[in-house]
C-alpha atoms as a PDB file:
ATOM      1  CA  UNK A   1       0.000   0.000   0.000  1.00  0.00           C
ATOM      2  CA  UNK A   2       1.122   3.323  -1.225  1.00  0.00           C
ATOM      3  CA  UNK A   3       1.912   5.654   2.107  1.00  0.00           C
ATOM      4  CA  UNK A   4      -0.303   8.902   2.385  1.00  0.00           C
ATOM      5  CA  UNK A   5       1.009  12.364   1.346  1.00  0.00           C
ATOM      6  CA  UNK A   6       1.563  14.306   4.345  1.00  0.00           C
ATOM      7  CA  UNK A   7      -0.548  17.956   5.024  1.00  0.00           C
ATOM      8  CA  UNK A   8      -0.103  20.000   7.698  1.00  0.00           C
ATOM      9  CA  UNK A   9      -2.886  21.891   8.335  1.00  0.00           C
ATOM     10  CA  UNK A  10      -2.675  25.035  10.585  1.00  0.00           C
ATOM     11  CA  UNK A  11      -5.137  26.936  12.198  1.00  0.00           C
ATOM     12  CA  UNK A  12      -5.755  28.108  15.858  1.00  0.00           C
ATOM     13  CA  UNK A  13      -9.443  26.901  15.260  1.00  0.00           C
ATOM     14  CA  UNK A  14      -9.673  23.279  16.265  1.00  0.00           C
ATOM     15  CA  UNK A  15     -12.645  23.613  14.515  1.00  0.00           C
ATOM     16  CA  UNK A  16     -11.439  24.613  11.526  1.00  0.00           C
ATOM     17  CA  UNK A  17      -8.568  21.873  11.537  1.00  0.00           C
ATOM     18  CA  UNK A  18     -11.427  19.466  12.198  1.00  0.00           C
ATOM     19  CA  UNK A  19     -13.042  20.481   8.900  1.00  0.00           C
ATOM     20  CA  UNK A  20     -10.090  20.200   6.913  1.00  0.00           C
ATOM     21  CA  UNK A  21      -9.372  16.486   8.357  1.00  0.00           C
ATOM     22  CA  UNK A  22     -13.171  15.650   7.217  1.00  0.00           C
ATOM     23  CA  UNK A  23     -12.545  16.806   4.224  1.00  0.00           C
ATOM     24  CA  UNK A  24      -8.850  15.614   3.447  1.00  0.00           C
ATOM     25  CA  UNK A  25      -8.321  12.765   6.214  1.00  0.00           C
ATOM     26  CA  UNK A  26      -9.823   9.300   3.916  1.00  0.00           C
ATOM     27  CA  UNK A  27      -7.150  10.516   1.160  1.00  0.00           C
ATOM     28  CA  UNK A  28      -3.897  12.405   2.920  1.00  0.00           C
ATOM     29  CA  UNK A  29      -2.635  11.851   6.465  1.00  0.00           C
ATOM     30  CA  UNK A  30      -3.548  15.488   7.977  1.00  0.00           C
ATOM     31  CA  UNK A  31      -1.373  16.805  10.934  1.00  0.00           C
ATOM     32  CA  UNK A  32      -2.347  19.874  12.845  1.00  0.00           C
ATOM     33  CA  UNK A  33      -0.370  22.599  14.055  1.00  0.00           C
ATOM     34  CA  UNK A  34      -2.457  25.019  16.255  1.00  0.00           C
ATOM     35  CA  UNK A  35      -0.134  28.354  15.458  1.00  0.00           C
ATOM     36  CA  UNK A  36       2.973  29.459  13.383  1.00  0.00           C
ATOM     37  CA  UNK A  37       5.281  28.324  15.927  1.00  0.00           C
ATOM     38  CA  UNK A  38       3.811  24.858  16.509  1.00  0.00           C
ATOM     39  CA  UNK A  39       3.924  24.568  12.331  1.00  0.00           C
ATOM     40  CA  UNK A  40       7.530  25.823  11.637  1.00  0.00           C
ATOM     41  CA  UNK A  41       8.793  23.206  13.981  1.00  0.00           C
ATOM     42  CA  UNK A  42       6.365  20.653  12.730  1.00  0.00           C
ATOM     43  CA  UNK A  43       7.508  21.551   8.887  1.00  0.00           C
ATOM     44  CA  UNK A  44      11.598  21.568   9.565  1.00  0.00           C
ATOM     45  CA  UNK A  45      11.283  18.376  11.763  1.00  0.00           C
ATOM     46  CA  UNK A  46      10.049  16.181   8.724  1.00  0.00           C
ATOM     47  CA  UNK A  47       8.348  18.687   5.857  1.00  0.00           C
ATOM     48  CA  UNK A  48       4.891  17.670   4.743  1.00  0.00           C
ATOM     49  CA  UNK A  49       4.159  17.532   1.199  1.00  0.00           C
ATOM     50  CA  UNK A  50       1.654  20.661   1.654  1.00  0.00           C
ATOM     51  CA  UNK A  51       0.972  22.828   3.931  1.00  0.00           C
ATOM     52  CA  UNK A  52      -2.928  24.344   4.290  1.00  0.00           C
ATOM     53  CA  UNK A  53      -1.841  27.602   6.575  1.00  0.00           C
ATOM     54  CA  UNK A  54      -4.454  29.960   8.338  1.00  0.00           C
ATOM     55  CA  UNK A  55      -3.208  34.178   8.493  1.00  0.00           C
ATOM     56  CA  UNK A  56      -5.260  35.454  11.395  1.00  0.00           C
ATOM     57  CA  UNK A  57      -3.690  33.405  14.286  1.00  0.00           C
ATOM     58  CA  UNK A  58      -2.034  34.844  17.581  1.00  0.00           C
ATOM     59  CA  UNK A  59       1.120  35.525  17.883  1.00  0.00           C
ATOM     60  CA  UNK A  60       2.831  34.871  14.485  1.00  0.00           C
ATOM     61  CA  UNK A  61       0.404  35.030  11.709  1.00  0.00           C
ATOM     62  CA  UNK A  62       0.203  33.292   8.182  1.00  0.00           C
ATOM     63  CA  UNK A  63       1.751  35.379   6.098  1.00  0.00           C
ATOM     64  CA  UNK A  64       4.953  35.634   8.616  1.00  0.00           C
ATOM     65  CA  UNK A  65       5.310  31.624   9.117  1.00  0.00           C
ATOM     66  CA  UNK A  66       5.073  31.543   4.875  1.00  0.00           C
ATOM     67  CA  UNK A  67       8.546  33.968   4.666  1.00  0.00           C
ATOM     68  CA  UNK A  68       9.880  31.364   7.153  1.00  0.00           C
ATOM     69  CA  UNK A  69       9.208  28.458   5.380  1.00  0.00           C
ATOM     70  CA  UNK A  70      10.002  30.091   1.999  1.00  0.00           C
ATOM     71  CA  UNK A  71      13.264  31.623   3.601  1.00  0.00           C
ATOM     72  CA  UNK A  72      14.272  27.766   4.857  1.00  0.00           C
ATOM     73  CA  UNK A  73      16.196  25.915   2.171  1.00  0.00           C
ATOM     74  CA  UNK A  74      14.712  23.252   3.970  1.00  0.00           C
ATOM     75  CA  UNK A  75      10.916  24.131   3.401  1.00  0.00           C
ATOM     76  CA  UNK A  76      11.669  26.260   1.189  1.00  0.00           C
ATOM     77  CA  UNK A  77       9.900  23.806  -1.796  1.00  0.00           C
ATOM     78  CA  UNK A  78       6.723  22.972   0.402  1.00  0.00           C
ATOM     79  CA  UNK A  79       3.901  23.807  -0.723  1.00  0.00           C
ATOM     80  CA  UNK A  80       1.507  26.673   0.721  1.00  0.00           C
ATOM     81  CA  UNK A  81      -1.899  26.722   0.553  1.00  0.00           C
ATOM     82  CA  UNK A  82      -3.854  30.338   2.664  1.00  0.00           C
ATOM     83  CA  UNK A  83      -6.954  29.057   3.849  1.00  0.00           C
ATOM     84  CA  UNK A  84      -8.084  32.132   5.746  1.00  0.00           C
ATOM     85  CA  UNK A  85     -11.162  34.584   6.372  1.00  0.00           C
ATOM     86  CA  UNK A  86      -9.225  37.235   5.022  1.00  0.00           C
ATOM     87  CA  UNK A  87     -11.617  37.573   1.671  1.00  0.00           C
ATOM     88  CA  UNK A  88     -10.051  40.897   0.125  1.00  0.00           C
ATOM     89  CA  UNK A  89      -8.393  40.899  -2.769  1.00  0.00           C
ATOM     90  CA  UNK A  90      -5.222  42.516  -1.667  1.00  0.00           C
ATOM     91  CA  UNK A  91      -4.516  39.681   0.971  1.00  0.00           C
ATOM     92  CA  UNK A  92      -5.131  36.725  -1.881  1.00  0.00           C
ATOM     93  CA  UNK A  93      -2.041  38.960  -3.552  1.00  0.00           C
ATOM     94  CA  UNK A  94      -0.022  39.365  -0.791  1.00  0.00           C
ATOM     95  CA  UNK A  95      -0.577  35.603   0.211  1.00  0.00           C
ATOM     96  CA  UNK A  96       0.662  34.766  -3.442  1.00  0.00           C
ATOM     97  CA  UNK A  97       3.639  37.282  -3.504  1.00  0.00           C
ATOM     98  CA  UNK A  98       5.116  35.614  -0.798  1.00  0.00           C
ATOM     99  CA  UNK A  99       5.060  32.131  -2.636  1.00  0.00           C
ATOM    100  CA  UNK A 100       1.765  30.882  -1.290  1.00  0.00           C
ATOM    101  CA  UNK A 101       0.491  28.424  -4.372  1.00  0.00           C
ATOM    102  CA  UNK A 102      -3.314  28.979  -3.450  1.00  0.00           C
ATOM    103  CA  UNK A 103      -5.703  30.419  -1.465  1.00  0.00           C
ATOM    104  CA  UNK A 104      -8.772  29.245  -0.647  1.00  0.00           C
ATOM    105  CA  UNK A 105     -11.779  31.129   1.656  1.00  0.00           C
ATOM    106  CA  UNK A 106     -13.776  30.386   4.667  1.00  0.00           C
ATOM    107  CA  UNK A 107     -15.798  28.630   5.202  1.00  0.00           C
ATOM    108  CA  UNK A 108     -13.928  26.188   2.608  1.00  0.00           C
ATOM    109  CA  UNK A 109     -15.749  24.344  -0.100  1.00  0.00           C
ATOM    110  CA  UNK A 110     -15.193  21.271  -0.234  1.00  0.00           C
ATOM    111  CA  UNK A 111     -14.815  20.795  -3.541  1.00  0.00           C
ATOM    112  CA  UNK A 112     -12.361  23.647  -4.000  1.00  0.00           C
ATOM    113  CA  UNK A 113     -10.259  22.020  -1.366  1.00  0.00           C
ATOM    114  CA  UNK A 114     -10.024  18.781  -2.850  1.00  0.00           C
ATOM    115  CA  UNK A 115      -9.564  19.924  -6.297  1.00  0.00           C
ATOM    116  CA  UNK A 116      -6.870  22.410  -5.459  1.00  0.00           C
ATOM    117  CA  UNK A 117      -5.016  20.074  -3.297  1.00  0.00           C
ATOM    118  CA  UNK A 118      -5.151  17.408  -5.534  1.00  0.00           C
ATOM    119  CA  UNK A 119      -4.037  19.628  -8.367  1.00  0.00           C
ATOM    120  CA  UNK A 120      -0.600  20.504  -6.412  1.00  0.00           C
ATOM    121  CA  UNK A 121       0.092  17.397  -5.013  1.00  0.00           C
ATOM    122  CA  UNK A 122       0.080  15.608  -8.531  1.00  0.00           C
ATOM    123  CA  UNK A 123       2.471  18.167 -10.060  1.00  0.00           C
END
């Protein structure tokens, strides 16, 4: 049997994480980091083959934990998917200037989630 990829889905929302396991769990093995911290230490220990990132968390928010994984040879290839709130137009270009390869609203569809993660994964 063919391991699972490997997400990492971050988010200070259990809630939110919970969704995204639903969603994702039959197909990928999902881990969880509950803020930017948790998540950089998660990525560098063993790097997931995406990462499905939150902004609006305490502390250090999304966009800062994407320059550190982008900035880390060693991470630097992962992945980043904003799945965020944040619905203006200016923050999906921000998220994407700093190397994010989606970005995907809440509450998530579904659909979009699949789709888009598949789509990465298989490049």
């Amino acid at each position: 049997m063919e391991d699972k990829k490997v997400i990492l889905a971050v988010d200070d929302t259990p809630e939110n994480i919970h969704i995204l396991v639903g969603i994702l769990g039959e197909t990928y093995k999902v881990k969880a980091a509950i803020d930017g911290e948790k998540a950089l230490k998660a990525a560098k220990k063993k790097p997931p083959h995406l990462i499905l990132l939150d902004i609006m968390m305490p502390g250090m928010d999304g966009y800062e934990v994407c320059e550190q994984l982008k900035a880390d040879p060693a991470t630097a290839d992962v992945p980043v998917v904003f799945v965020t709130g944040k619905t203006e137009g200016s923050d999906h270009e921000k998220g994407l200037a700093l190397g994010a390869r989606g970005y995907l609203t809440k509450p998530v569809d579904p659909g979009k989630v699949i789709a888009l993660v598949q789509e990465i994964l298989e490049q």
